[in-house]
C-alpha atoms as a PDB file:
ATOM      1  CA  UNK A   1      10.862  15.822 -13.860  1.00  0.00           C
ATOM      2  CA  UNK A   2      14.497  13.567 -14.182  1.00  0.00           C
ATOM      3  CA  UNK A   3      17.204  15.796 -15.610  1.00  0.00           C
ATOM      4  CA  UNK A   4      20.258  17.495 -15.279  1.00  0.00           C
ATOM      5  CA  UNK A   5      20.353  20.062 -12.242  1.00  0.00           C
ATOM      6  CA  UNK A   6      23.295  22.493 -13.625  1.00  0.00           C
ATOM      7  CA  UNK A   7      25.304  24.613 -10.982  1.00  0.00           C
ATOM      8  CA  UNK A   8      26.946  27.775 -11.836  1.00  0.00           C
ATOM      9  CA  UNK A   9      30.143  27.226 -10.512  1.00  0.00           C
ATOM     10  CA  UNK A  10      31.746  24.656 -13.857  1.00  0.00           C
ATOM     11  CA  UNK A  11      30.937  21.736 -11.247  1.00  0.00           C
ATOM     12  CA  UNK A  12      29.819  18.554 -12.746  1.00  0.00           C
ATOM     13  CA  UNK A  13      25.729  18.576 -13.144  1.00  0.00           C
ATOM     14  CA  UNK A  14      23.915  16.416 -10.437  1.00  0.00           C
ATOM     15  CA  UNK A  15      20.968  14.157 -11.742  1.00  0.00           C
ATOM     16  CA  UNK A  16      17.541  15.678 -10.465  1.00  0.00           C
ATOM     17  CA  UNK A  17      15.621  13.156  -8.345  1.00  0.00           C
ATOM     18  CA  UNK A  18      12.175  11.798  -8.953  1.00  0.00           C
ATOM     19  CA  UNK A  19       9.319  13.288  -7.360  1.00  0.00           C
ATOM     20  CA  UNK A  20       8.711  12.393  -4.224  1.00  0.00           C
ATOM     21  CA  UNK A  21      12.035  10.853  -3.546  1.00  0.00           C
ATOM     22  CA  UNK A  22      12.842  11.179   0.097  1.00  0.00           C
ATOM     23  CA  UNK A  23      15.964  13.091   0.858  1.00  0.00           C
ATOM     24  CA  UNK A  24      17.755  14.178   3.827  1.00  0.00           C
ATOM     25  CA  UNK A  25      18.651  17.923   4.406  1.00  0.00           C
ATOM     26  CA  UNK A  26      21.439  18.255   6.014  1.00  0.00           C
ATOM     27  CA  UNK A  27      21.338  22.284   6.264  1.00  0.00           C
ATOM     28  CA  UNK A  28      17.891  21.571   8.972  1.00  0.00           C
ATOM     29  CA  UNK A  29      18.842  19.311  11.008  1.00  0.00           C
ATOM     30  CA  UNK A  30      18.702  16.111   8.609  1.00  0.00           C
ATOM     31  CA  UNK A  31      14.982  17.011   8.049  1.00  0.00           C
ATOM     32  CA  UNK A  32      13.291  14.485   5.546  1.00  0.00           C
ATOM     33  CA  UNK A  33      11.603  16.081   2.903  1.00  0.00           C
ATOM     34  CA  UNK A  34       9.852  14.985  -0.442  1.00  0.00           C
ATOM     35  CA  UNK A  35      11.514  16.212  -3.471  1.00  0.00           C
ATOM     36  CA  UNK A  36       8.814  18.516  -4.988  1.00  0.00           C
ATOM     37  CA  UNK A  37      11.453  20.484  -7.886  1.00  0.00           C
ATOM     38  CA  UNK A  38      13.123  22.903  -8.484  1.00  0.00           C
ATOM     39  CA  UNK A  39      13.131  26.861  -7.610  1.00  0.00           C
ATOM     40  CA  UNK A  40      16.456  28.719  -8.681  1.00  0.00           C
ATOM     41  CA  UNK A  41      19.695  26.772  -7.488  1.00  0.00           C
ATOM     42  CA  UNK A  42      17.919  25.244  -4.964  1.00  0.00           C
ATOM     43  CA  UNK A  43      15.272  22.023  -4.295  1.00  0.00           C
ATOM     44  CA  UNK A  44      12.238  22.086  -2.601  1.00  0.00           C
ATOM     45  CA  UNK A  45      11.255  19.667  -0.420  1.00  0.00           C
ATOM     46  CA  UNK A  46       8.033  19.031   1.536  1.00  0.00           C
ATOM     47  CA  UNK A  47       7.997  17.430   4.739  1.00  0.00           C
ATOM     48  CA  UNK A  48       6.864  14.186   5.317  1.00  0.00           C
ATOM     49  CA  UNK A  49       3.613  14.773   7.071  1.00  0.00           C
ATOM     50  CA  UNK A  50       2.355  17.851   5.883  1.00  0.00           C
ATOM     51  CA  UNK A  51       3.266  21.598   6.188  1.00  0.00           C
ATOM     52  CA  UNK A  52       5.233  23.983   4.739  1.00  0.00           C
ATOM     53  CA  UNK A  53       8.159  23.166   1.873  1.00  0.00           C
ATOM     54  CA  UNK A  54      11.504  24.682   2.203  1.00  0.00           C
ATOM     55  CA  UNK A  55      14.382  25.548  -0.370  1.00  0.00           C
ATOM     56  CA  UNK A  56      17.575  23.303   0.311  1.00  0.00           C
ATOM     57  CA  UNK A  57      20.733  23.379  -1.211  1.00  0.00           C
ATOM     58  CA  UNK A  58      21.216  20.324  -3.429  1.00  0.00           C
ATOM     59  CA  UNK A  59      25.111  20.029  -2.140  1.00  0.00           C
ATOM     60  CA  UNK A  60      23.769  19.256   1.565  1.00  0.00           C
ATOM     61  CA  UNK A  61      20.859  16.938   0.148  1.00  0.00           C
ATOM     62  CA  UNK A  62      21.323  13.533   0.069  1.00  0.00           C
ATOM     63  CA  UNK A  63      19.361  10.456  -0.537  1.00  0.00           C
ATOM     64  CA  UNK A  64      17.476   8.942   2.534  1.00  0.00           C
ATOM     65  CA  UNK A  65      18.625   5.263   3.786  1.00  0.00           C
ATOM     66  CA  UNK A  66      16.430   2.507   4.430  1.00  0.00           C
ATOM     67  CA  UNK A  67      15.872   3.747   8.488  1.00  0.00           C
ATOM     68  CA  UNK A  68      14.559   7.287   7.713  1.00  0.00           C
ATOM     69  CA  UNK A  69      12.860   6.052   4.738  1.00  0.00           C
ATOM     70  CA  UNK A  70      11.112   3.636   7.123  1.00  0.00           C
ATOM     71  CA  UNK A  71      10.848   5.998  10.153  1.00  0.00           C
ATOM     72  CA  UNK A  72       9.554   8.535   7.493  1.00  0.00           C
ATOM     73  CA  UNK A  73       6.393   6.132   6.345  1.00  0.00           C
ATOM     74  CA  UNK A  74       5.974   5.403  10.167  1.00  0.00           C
ATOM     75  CA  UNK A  75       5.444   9.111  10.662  1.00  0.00           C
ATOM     76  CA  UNK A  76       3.033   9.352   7.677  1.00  0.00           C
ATOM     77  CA  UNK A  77       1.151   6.231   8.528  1.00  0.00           C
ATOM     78  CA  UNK A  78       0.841   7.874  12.272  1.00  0.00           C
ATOM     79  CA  UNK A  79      -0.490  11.384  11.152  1.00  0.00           C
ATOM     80  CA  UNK A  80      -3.052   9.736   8.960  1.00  0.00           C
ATOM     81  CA  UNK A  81      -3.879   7.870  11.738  1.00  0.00           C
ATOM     82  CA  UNK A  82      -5.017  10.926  13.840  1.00  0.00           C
ATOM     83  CA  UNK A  83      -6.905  12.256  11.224  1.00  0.00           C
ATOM     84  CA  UNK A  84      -4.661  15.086  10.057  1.00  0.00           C
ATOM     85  CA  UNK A  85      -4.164  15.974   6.746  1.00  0.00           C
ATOM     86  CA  UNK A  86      -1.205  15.026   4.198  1.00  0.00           C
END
């Protein structure tokens, strides 16, 4: 769902992702995540292989580059591999 993501503080709107971009959350670790939406003033993302989605904070989100999007699909292509579940 593209759009406008609107913080309360008078700070210029950020664009909303696509679903399923991969971003990188800076507030874990730089965990990669799917963008799955929006909940509140924060995105949820899902990891990569499988599990439980967190809330981030779309000021320590950023896009992932062209290594963790590739280390990412490695990942996925690995659990899939072993027969676990996405």
């Amino acid at each position: 769902m593209p759009g406008e993501y609107g913080p309360v503080d008078g700070r210029e709107p950020r664009p909303l992702p696509a679903l399923g971009t991969l971003l990188v959350d800076a507030g874990r670790d730089d965990a990669i995540g799917e963008f799955r939406g929006v909940t509140g003033q924060h995105w949820t993302l899902r990891p990569v292989c499988g599990g439980t989605e967190w809330q981030a904070e779309p000021d320590r989100v950023r896009l992932a580059n062209d290594a963790e999007r590739l280390r990412a699909g490695t990942a996925r292509a690995n659990a899939r591999s072993r027969g676990e579940f996405l």
